[in-house]
C-alpha atoms as a PDB file:
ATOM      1  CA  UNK A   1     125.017 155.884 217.033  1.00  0.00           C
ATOM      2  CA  UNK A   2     127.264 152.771 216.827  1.00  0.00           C
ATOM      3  CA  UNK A   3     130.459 152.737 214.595  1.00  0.00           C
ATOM      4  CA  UNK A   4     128.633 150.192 212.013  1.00  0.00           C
ATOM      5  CA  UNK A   5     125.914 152.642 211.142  1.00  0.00           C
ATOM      6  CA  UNK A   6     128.381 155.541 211.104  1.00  0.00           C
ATOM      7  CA  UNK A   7     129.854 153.294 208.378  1.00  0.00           C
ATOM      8  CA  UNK A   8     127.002 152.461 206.486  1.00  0.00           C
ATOM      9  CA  UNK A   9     125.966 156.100 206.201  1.00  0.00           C
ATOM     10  CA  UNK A  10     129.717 156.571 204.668  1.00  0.00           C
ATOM     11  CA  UNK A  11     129.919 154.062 202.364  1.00  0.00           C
ATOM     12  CA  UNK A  12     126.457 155.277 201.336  1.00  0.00           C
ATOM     13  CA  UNK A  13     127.366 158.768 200.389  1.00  0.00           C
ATOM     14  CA  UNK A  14     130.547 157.327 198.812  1.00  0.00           C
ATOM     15  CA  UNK A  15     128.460 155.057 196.692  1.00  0.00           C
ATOM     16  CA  UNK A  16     126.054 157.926 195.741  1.00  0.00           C
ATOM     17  CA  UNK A  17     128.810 160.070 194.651  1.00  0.00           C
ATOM     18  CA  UNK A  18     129.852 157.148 192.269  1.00  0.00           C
ATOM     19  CA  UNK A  19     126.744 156.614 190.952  1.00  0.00           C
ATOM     20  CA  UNK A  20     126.391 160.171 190.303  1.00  0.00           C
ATOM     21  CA  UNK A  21     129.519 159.928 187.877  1.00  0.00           C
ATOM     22  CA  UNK A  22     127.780 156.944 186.651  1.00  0.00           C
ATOM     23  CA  UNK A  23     125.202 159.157 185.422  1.00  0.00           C
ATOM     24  CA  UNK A  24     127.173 161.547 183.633  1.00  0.00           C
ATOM     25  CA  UNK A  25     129.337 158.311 181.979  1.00  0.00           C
ATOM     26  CA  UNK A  26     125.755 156.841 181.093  1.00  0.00           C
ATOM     27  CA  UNK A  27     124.328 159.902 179.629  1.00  0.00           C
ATOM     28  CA  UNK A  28     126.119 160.025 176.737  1.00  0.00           C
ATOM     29  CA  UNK A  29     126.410 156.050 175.900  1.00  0.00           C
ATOM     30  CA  UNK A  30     123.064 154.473 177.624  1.00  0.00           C
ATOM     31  CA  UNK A  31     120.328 157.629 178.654  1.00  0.00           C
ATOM     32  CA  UNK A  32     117.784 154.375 179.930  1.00  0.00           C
ATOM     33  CA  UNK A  33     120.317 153.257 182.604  1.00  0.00           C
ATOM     34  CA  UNK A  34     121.218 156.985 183.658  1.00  0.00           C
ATOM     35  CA  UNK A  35     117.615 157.387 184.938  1.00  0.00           C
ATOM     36  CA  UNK A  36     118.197 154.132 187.513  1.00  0.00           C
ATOM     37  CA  UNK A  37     121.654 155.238 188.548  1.00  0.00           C
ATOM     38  CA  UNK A  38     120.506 159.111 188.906  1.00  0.00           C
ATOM     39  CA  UNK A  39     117.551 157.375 191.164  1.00  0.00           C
ATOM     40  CA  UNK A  40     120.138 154.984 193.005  1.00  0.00           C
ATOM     41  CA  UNK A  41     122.570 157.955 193.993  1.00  0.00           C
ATOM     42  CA  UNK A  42     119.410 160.189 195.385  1.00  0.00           C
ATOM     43  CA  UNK A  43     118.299 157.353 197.816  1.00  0.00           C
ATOM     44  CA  UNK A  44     122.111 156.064 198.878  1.00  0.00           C
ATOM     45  CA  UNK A  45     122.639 160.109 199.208  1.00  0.00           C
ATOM     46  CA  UNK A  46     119.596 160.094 201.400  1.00  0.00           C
ATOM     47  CA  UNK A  47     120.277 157.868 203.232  1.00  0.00           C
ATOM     48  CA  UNK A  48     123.972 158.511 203.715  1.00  0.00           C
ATOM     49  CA  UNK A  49     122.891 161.921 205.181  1.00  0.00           C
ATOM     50  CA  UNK A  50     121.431 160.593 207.832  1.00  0.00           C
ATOM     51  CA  UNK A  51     124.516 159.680 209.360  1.00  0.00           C
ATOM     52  CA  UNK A  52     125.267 163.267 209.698  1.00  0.00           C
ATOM     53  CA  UNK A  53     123.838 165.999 212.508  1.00  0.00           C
ATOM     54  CA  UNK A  54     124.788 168.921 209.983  1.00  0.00           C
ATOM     55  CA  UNK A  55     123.379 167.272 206.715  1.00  0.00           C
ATOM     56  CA  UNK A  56     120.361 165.096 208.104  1.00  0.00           C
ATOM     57  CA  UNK A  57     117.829 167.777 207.418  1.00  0.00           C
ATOM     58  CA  UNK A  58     118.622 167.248 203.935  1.00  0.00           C
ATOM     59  CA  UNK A  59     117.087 163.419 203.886  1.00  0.00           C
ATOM     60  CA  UNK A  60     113.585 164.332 203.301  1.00  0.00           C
ATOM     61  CA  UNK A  61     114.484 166.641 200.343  1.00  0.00           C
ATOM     62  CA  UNK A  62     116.856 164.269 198.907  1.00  0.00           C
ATOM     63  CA  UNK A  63     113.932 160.887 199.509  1.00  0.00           C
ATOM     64  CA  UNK A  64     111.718 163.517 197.447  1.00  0.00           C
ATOM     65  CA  UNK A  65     114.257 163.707 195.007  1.00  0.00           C
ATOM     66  CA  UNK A  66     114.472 160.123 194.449  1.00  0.00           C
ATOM     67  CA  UNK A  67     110.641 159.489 193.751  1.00  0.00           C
ATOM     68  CA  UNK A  68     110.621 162.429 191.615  1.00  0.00           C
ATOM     69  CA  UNK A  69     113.627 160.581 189.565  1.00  0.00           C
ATOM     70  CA  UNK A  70     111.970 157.784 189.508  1.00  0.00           C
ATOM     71  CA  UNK A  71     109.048 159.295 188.257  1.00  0.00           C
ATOM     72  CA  UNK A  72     109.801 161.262 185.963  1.00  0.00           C
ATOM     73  CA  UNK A  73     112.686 158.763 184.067  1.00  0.00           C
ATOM     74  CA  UNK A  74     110.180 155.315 184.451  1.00  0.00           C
ATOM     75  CA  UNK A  75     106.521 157.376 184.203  1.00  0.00           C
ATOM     76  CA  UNK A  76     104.845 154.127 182.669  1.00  0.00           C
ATOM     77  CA  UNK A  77     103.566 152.794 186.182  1.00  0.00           C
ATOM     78  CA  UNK A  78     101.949 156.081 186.962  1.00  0.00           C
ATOM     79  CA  UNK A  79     100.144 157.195 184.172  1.00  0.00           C
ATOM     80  CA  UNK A  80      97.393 154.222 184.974  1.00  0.00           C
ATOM     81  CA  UNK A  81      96.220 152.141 187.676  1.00  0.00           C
ATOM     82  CA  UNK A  82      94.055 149.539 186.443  1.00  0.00           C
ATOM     83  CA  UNK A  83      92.489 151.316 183.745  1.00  0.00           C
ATOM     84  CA  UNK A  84      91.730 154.272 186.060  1.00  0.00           C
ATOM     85  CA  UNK A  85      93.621 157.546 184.647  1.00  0.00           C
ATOM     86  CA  UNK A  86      96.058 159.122 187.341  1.00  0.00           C
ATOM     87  CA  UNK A  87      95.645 162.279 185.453  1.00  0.00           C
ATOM     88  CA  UNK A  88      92.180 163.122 186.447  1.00  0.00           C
ATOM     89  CA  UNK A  89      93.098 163.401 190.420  1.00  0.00           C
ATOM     90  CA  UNK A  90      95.018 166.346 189.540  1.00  0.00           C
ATOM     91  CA  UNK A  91      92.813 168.833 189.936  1.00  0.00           C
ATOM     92  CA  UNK A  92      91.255 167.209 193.660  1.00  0.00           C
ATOM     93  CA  UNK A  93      94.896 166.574 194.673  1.00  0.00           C
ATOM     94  CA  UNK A  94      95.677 170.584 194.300  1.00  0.00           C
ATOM     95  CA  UNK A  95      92.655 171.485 195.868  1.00  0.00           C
ATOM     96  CA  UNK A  96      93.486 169.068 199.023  1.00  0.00           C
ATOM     97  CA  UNK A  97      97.096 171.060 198.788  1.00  0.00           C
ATOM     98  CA  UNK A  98      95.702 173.992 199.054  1.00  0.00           C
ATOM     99  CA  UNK A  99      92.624 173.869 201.357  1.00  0.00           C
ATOM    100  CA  UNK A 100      95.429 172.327 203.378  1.00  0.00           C
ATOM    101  CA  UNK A 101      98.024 174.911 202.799  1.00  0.00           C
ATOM    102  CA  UNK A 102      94.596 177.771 203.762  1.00  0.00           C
ATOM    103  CA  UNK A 103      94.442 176.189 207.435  1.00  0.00           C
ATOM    104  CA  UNK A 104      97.161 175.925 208.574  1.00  0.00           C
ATOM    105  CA  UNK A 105      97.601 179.806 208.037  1.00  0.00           C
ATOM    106  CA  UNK A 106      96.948 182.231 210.934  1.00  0.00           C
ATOM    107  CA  UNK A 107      95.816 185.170 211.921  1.00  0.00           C
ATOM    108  CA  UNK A 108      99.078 186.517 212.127  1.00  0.00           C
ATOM    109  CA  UNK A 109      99.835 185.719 209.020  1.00  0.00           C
ATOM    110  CA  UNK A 110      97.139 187.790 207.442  1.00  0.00           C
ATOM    111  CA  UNK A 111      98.070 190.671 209.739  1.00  0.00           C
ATOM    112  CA  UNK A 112     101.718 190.497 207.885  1.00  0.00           C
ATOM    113  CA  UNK A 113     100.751 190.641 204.880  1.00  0.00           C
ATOM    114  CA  UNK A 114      98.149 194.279 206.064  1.00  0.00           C
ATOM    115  CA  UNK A 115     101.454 195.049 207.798  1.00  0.00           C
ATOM    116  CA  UNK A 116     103.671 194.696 204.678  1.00  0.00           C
ATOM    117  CA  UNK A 117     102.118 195.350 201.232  1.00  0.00           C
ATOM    118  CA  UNK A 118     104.793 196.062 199.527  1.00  0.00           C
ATOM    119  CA  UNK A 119     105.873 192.307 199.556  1.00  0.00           C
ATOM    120  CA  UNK A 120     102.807 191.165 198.642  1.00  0.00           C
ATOM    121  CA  UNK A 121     102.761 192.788 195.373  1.00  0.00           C
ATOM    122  CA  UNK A 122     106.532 192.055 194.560  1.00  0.00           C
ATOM    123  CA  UNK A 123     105.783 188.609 194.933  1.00  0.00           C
ATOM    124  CA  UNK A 124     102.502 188.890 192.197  1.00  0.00           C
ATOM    125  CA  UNK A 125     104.916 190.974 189.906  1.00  0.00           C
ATOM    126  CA  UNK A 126     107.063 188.565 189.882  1.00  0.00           C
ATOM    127  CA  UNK A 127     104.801 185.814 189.781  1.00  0.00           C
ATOM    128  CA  UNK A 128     103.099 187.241 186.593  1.00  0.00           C
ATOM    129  CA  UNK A 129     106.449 188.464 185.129  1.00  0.00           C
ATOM    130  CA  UNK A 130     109.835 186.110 185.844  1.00  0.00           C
ATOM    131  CA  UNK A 131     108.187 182.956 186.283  1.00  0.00           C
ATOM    132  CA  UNK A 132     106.449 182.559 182.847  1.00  0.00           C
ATOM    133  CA  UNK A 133     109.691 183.172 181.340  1.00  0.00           C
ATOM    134  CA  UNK A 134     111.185 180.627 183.669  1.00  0.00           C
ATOM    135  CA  UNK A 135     108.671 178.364 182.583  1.00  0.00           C
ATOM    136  CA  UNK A 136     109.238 179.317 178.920  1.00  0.00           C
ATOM    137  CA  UNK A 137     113.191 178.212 179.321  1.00  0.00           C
END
């Protein structure tokens, strides 16, 4: 990696960090800006990982963070596409998920789960018990 990238990937997480302050300053006087500087500090912080052996696993996570900023601050764009409602691919977007999410499980996997019970059904208790009050919050 040459110097020059080493400090671009800097200067990026240094800008990210200001822009997260930005957000807190813009919260409480402009809420509409907050949203683009929450979204600008996610991608300069993704990208300013990068530069980093110990932190670049965290790029992906933080890129996902970004759209989901995006997204969820500006949702006007998303909502239609040319009079075509994005809301009804919802239900054939989860079922590619999890047909996708059904092969790429093993055998093995199935033989954990005969093989340890007991974590099975902690994970349905607390499926059906902490996470609707999660939710609730």
């Amino acid at each position: 990696m040459s110097s020059e990238s080493i400090t671009l990937h800097t200067l990026a997480l240094r800008l990210s960090v200001a822009a997260f302050v930005l957000v807190v300053v813009l919260f409480f006087g402009n809420p509409a800006l907050a949203g683009w500087a929450l979204t600008l500090g996610f991608g300069l912080a993704a990208f300013g990982v990068r530069g980093s052996e110990k932190l670049k696993g965290f790029s992906f996570s933080l890129i996902i963070f970004t759209a989901v900023t995006f997204v969820m601050c500006y949702p006007a764009p998303f909502v239609t596409l040319g009079g075509f409602s994005m809301s009804t691919l919802i239900v054939p977007l989860l079922q590619i998920i999890m047909f996708g999410m059904g092969t790429a499980m093993s055998a093995g996997d199935f033989v954990g789960i005969v093989k340890s019970p007991k974590a099975v059904f902690i994970g349905l208790a607390c499926q059906f018990t902490i996470m609707p009050f999660v939710g609730a919050g």
